[in-house]
C-alpha atoms as a PDB file:
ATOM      1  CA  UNK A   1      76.776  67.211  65.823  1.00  0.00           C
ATOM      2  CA  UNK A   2      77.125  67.144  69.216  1.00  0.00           C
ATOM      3  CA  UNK A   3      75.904  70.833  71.442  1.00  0.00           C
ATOM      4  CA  UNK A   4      78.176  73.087  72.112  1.00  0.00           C
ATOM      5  CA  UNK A   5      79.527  73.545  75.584  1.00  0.00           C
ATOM      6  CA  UNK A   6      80.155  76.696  76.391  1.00  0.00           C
ATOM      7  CA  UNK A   7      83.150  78.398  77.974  1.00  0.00           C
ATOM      8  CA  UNK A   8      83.077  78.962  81.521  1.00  0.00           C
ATOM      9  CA  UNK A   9      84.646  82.351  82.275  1.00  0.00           C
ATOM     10  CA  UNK A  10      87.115  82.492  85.060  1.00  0.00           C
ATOM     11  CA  UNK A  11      87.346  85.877  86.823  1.00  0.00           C
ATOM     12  CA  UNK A  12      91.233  86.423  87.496  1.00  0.00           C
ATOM     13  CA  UNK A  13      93.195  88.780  89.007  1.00  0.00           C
ATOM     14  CA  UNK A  14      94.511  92.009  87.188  1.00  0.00           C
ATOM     15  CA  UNK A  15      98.144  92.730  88.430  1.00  0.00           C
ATOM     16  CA  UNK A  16     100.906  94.779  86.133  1.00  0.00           C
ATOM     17  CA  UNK A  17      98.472  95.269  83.071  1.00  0.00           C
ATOM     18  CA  UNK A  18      98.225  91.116  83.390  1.00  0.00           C
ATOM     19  CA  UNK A  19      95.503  88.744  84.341  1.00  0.00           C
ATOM     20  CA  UNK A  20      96.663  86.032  86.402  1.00  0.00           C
ATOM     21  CA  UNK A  21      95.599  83.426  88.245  1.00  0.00           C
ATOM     22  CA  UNK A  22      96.368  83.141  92.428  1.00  0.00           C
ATOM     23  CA  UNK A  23      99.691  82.099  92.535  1.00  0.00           C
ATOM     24  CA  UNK A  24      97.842  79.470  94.993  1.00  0.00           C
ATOM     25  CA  UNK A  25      95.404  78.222  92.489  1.00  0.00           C
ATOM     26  CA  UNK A  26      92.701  78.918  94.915  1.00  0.00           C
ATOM     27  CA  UNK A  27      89.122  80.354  94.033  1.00  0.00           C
ATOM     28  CA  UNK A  28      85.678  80.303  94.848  1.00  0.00           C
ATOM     29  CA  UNK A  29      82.840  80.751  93.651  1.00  0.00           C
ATOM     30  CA  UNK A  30      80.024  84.029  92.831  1.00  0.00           C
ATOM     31  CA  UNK A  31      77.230  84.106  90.648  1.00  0.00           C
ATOM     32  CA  UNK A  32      78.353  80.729  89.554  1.00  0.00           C
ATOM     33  CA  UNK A  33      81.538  81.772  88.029  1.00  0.00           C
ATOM     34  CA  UNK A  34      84.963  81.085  89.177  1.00  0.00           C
ATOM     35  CA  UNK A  35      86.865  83.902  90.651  1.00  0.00           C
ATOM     36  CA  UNK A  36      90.466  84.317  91.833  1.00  0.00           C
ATOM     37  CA  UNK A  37      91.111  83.973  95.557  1.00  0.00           C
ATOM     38  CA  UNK A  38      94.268  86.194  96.133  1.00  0.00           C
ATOM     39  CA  UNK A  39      96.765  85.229  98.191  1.00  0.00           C
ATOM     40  CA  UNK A  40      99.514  87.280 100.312  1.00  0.00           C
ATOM     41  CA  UNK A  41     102.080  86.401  97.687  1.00  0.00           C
ATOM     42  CA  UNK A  42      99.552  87.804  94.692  1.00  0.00           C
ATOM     43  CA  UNK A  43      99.213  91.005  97.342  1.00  0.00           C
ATOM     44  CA  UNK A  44     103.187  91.403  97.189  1.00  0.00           C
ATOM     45  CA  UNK A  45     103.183  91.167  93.233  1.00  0.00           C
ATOM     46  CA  UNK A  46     100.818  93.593  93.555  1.00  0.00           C
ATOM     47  CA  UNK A  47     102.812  96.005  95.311  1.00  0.00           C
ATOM     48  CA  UNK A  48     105.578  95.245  93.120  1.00  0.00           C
ATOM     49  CA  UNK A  49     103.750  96.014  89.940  1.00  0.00           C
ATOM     50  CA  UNK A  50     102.718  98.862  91.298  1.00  0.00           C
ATOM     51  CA  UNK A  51     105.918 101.043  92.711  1.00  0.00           C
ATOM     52  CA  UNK A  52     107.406  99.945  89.057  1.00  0.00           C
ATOM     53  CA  UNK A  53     104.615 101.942  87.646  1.00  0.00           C
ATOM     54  CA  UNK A  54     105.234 105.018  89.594  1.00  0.00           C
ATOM     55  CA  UNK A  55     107.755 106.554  88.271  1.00  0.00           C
ATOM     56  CA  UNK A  56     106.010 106.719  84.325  1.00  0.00           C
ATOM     57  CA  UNK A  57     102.562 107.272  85.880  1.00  0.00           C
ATOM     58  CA  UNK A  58     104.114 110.101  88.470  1.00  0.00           C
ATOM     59  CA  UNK A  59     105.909 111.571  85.280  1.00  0.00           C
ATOM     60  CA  UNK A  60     103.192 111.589  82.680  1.00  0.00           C
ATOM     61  CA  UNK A  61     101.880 115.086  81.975  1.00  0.00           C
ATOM     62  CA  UNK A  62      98.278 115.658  83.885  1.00  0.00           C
ATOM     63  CA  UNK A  63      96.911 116.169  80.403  1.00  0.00           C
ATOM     64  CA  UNK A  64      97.765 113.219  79.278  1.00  0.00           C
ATOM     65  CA  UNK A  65      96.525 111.108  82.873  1.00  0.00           C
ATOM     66  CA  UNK A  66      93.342 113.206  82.138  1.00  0.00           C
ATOM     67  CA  UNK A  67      93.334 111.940  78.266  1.00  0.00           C
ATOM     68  CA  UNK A  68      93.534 108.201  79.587  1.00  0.00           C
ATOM     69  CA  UNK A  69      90.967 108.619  82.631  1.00  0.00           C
ATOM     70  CA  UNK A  70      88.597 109.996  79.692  1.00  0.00           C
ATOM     71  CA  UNK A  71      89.073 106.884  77.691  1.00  0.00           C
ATOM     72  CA  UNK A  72      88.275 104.604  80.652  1.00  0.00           C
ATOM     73  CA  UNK A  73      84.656 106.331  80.896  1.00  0.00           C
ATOM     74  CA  UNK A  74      84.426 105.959  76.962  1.00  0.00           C
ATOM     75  CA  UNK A  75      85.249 101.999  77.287  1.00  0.00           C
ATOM     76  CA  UNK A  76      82.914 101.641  80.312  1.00  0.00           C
ATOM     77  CA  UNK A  77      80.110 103.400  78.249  1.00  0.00           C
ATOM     78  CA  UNK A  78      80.890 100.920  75.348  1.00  0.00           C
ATOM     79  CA  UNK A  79      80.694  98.065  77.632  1.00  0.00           C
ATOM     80  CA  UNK A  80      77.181  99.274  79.830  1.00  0.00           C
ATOM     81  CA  UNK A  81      75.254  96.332  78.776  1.00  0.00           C
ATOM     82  CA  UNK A  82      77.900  94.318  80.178  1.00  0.00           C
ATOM     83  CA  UNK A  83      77.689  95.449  83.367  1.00  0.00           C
ATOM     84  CA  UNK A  84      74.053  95.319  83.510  1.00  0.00           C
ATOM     85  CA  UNK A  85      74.314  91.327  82.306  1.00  0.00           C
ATOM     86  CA  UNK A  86      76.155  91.558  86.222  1.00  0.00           C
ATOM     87  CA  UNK A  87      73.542  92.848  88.078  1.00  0.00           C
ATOM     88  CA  UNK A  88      75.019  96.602  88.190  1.00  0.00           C
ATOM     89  CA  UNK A  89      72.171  98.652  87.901  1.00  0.00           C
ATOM     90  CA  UNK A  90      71.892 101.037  84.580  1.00  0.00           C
ATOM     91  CA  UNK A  91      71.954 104.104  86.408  1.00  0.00           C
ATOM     92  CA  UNK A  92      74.639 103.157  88.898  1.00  0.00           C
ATOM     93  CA  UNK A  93      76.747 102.381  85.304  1.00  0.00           C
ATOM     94  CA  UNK A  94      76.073 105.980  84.033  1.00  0.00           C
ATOM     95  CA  UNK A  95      76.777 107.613  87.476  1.00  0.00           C
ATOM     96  CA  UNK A  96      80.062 105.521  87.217  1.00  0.00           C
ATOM     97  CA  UNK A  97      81.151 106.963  83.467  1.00  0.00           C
ATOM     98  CA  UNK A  98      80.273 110.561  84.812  1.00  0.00           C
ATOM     99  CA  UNK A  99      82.466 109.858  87.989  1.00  0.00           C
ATOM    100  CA  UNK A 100      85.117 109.345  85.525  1.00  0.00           C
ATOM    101  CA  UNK A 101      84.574 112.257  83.501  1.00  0.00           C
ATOM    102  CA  UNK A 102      84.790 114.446  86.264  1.00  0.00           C
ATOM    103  CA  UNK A 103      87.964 113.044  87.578  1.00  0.00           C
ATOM    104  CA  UNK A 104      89.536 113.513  84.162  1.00  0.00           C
ATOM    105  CA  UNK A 105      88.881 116.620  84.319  1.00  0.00           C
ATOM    106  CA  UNK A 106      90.931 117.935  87.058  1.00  0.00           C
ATOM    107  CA  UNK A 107      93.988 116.287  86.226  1.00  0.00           C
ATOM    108  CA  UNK A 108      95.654 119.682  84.718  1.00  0.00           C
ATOM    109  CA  UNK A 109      93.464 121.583  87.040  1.00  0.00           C
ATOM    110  CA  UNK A 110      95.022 120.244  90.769  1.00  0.00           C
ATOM    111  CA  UNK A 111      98.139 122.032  90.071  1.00  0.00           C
ATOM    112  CA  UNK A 112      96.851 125.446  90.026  1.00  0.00           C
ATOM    113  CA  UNK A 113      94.284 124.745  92.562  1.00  0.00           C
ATOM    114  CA  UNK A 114      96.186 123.393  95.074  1.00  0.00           C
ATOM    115  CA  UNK A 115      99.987 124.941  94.643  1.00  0.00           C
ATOM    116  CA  UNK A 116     101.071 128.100  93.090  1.00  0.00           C
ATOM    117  CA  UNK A 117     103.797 131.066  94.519  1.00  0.00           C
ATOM    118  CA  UNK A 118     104.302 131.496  98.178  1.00  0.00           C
ATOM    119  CA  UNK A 119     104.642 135.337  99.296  1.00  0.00           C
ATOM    120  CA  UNK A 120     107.901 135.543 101.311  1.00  0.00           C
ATOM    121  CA  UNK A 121     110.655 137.962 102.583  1.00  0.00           C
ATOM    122  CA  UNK A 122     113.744 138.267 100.559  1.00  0.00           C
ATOM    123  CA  UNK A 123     114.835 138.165  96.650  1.00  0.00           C
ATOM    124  CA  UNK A 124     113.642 134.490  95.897  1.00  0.00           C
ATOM    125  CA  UNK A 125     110.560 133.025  94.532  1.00  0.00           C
ATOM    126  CA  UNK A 126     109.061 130.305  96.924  1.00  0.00           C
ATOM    127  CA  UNK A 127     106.621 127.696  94.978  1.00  0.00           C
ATOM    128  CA  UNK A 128     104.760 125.075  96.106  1.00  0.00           C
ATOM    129  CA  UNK A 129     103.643 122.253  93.661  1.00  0.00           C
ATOM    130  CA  UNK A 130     101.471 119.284  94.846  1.00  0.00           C
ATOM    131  CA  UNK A 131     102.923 115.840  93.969  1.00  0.00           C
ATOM    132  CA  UNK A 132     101.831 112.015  94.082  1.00  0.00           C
ATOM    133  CA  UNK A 133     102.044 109.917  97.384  1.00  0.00           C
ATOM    134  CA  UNK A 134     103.206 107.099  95.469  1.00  0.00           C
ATOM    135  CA  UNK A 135     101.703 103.438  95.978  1.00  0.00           C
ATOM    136  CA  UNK A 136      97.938 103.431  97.804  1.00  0.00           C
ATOM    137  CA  UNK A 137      96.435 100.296  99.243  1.00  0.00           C
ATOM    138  CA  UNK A 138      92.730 100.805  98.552  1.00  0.00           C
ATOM    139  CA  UNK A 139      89.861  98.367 100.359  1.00  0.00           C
ATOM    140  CA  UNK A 140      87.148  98.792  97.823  1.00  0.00           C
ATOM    141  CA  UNK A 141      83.380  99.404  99.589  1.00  0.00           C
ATOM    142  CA  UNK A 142      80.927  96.803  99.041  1.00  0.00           C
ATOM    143  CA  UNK A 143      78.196  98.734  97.516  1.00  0.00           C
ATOM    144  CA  UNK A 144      77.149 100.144  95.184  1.00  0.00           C
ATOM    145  CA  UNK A 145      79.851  97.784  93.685  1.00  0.00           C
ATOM    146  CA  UNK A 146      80.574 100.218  90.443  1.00  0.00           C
ATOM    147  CA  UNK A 147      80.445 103.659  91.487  1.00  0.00           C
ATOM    148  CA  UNK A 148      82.025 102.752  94.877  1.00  0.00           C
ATOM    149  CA  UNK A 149      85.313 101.134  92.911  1.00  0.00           C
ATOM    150  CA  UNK A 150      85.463 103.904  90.674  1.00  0.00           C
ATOM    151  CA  UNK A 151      85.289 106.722  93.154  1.00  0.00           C
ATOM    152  CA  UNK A 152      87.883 105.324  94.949  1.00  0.00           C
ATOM    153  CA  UNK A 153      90.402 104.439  91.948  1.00  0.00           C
ATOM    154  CA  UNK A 154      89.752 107.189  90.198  1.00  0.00           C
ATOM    155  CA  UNK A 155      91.084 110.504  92.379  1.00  0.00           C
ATOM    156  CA  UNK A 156      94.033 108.263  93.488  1.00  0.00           C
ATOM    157  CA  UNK A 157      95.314 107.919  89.587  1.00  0.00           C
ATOM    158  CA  UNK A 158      94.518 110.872  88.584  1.00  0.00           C
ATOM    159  CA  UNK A 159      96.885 112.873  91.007  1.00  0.00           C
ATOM    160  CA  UNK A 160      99.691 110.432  89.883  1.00  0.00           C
ATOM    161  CA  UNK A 161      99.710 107.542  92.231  1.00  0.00           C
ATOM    162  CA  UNK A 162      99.348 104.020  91.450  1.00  0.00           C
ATOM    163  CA  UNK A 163      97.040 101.327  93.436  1.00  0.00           C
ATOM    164  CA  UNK A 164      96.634  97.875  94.904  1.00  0.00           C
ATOM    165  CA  UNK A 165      92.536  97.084  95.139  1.00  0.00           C
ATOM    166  CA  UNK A 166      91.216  94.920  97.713  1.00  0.00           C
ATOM    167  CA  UNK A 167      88.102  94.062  95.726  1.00  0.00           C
ATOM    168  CA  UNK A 168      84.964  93.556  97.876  1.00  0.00           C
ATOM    169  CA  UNK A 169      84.859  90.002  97.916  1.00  0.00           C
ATOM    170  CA  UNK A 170      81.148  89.789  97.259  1.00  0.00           C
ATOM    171  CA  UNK A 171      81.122  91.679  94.385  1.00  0.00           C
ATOM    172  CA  UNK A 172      84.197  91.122  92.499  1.00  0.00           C
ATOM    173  CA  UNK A 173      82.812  90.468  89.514  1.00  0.00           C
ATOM    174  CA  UNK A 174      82.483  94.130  88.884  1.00  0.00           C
ATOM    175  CA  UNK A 175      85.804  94.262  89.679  1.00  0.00           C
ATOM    176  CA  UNK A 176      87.704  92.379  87.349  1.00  0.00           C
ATOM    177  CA  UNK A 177      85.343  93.603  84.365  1.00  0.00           C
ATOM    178  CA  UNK A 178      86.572  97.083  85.455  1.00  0.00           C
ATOM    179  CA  UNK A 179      90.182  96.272  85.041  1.00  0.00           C
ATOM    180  CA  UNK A 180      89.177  94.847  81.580  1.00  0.00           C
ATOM    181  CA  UNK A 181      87.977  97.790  80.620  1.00  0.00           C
ATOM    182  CA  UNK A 182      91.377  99.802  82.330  1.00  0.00           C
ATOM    183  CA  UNK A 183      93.366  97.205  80.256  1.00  0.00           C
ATOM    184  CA  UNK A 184      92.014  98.144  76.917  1.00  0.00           C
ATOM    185  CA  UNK A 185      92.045 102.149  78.450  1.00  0.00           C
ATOM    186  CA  UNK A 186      95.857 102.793  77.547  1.00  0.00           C
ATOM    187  CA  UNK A 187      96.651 102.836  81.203  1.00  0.00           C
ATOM    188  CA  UNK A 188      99.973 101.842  81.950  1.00  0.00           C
ATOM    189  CA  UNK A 189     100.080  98.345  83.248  1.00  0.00           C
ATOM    190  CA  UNK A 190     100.751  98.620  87.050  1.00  0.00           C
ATOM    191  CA  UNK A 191      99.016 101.829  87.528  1.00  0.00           C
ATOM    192  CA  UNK A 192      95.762  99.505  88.847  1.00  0.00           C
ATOM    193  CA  UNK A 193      95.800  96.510  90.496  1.00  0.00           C
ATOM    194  CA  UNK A 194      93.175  94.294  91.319  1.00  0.00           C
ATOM    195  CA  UNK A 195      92.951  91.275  94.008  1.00  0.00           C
ATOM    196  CA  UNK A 196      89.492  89.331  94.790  1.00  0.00           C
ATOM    197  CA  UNK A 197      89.460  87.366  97.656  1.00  0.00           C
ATOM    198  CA  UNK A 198      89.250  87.802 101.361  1.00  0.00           C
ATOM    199  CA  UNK A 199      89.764  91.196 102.598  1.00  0.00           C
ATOM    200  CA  UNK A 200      91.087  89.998 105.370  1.00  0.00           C
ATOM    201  CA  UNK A 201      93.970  88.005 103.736  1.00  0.00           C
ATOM    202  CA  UNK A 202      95.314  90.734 101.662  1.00  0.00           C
ATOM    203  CA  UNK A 203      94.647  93.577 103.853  1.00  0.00           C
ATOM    204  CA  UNK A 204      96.848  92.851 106.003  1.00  0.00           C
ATOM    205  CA  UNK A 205      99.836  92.164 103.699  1.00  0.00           C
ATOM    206  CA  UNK A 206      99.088  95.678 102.384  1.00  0.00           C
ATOM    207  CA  UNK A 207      98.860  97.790 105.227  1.00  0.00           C
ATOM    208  CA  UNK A 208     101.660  96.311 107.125  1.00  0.00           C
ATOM    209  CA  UNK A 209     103.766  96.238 103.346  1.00  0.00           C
ATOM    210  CA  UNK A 210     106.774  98.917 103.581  1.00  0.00           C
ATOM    211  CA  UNK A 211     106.368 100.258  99.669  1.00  0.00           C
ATOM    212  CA  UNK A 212     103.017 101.136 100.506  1.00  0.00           C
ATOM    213  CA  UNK A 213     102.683 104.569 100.848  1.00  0.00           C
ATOM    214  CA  UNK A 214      98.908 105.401 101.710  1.00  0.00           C
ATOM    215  CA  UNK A 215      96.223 102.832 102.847  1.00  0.00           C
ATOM    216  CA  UNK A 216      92.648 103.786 101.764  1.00  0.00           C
ATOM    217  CA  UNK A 217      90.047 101.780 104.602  1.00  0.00           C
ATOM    218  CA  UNK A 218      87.313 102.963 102.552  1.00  0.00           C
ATOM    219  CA  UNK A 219      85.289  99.282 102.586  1.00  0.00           C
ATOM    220  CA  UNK A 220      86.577  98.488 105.506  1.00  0.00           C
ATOM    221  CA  UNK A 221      82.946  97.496 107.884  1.00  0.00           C
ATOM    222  CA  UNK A 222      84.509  95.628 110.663  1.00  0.00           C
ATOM    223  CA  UNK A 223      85.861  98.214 114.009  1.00  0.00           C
ATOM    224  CA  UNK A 224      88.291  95.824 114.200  1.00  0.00           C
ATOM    225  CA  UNK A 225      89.679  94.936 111.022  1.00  0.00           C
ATOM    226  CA  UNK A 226      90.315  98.616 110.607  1.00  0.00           C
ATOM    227  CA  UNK A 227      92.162  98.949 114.030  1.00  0.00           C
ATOM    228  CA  UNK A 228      94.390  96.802 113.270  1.00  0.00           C
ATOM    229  CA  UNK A 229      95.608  98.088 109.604  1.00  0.00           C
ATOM    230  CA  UNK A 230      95.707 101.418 111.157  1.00  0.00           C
ATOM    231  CA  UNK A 231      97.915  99.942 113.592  1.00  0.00           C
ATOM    232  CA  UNK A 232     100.271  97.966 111.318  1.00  0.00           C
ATOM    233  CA  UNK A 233     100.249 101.174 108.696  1.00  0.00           C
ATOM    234  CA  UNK A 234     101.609 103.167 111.405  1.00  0.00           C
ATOM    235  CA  UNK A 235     105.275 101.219 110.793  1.00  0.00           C
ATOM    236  CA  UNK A 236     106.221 103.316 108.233  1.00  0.00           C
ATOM    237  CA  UNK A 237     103.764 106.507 108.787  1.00  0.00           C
ATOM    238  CA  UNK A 238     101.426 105.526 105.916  1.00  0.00           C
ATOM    239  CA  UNK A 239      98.466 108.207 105.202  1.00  0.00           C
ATOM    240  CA  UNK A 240      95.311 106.928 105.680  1.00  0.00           C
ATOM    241  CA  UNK A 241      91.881 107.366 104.760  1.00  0.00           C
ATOM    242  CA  UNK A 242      89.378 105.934 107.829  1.00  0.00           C
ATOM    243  CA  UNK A 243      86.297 103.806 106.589  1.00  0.00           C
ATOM    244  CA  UNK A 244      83.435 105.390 104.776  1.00  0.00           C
ATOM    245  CA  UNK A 245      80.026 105.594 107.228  1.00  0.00           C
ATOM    246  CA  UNK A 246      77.687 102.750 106.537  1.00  0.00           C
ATOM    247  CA  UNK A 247      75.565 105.574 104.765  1.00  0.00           C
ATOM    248  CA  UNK A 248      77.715 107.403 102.958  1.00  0.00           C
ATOM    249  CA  UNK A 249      76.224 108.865  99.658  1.00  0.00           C
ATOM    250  CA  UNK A 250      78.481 107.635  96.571  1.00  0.00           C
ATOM    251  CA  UNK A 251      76.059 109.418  94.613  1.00  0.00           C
ATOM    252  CA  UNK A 252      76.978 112.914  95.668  1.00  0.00           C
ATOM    253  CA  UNK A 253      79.605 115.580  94.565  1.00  0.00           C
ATOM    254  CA  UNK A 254      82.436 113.729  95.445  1.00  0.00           C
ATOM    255  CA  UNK A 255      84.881 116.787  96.475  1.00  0.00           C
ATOM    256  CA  UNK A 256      88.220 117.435  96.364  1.00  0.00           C
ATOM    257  CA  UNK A 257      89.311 115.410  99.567  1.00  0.00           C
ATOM    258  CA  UNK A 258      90.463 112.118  98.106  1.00  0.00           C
ATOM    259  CA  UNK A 259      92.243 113.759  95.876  1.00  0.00           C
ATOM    260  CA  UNK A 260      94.110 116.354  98.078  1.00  0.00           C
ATOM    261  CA  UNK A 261      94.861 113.773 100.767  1.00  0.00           C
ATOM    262  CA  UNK A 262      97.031 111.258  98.590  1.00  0.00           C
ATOM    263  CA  UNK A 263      98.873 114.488  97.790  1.00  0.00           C
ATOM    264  CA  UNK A 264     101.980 115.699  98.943  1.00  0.00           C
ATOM    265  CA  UNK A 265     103.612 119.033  98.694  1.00  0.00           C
ATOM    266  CA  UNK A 266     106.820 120.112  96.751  1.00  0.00           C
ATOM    267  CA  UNK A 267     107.788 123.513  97.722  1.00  0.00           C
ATOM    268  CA  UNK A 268     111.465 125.142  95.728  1.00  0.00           C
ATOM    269  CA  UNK A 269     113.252 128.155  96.468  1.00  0.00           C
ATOM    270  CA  UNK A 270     115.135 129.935  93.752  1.00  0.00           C
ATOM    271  CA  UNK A 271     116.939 133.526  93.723  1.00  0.00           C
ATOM    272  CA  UNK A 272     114.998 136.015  91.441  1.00  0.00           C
ATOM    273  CA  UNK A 273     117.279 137.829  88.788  1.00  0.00           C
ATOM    274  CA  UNK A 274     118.305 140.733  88.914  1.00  0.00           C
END
């Protein structure tokens, strides 16, 4: 018998629940593995996949967006060992299932936090109820590769919204095997979307893209780069979230703020009886 060859995994996109390849056929290689090199077209079907996803995702009870975050950090645990085989450190792996947890956890919390009855002058109740942004454009940090992806995915779901990743393009490995384990997570397809590639390929796309709602510049390094997506988010009065500092601690108590800032806020009148 002649030795086995072995399969050679390809590292693909992850766009509506799917894993395709780059509409262009283009990748390149890390860690001597073929990965996907998204184009501006795959960036659009991102965006795409996404708003579709909205409305379910937006409309799912926060217990049950909490229930589903909670079953991504069970898969991830099941699937440590895999991440170590990628050079993810053990510890960064935990750190990353806890990050989840926590997340999870205020899903049917943010509501009472963060809205609840207004006091005001006259026979009506005034209440204020925080709601999704809609579609976010996230640039994924660099490092740590894990934790960073997850702590930027993670408080955007969880309120509601829906994402487009921009993958650090030296690390996508990490990447991809994250939206495996999202794909096997009962998430809805669309509610995360992953491109690997060049940052400054797809960035663009998204940030200037008018169903983006939010751009997250989180992994953004270069002055520049960032400038200029502020600049071309500012057509349609996207939110944004500037770049992280170079020594930002993504091992800290992450806080409220990611969550709160992809937020926006319902408030109703209505008489009171008599």
């Amino acid at each position: 018998m002649s030795e086995r060859v072995a399969v050679r995994k390809t590292y693909k996109l992850f766009i509506g629940g799917k894993f395709p390849r780059s509409e262009s056929g283009r990748s390149y290689l890390v860690q001597s593995s073929n990965v996907s090199l998204a184009s501006r077209k795959d960036a659009r079907d991102a965006v795409v996949a996404a708003r579709a996803a909205v409305k379910g995702w937006a409309g799912a009870t926060a217990y049950n967006r909490g229930q589903i975050l909670y079953r991504a950090a069970e898969m991830l645990e099941g699937r440590r060992e895999q991440f170590v085989a990628l050079g993810i450190p053990g510890d960064e792996v935990d750190a990353a299932v806890d990050r989840w947890v926590w997340y999870a956890g205020w899903a049917d919390k943010l509501a009472q936090v963060y809205g609840g009855a207004n006091p005001v002058a006259g026979p009506y109740f005034n209440i204020s109820a925080p709601e999704p942004t809609g579609v976010v454009a996230v640039v994924a940090p660099e490092r740590p590769a894990l934790l960073g992806l997850v702590s930027v995915i993670a408080p955007a779901i969880v309120t509601g919204n829906t994402v487009v990743v921009a993958a650090s393009p030296t690390e996508p490995l990490a990447a991809v095997t994250l939206a495996e384990v999202l794909a096997t997570s009962d998430l809805p397809g669309g509610v995360v979307n992953i491109l690997t590639g060049a940052i400054t390929e797809t960035a663009p796309t998204l940030a200037a893209h008018m169903d983006v709602n939010a751009l997250d510049l989180t992994g953004v390094t270069d002055a520049s780069l960032a400038t200029e997506l502020e600049v071309k988010a500012a057509e349609n009065l996207k939110r944004v979230l500037r770049p992280a500092p170079a020594d930002h601690d993504w091992t800290a108590d992450p806080g409220v703020t990611r969550m709160t800032t992809l937020l926006e806020t319902k408030t109703v009148w209505h008489p009171k009886g008599v």
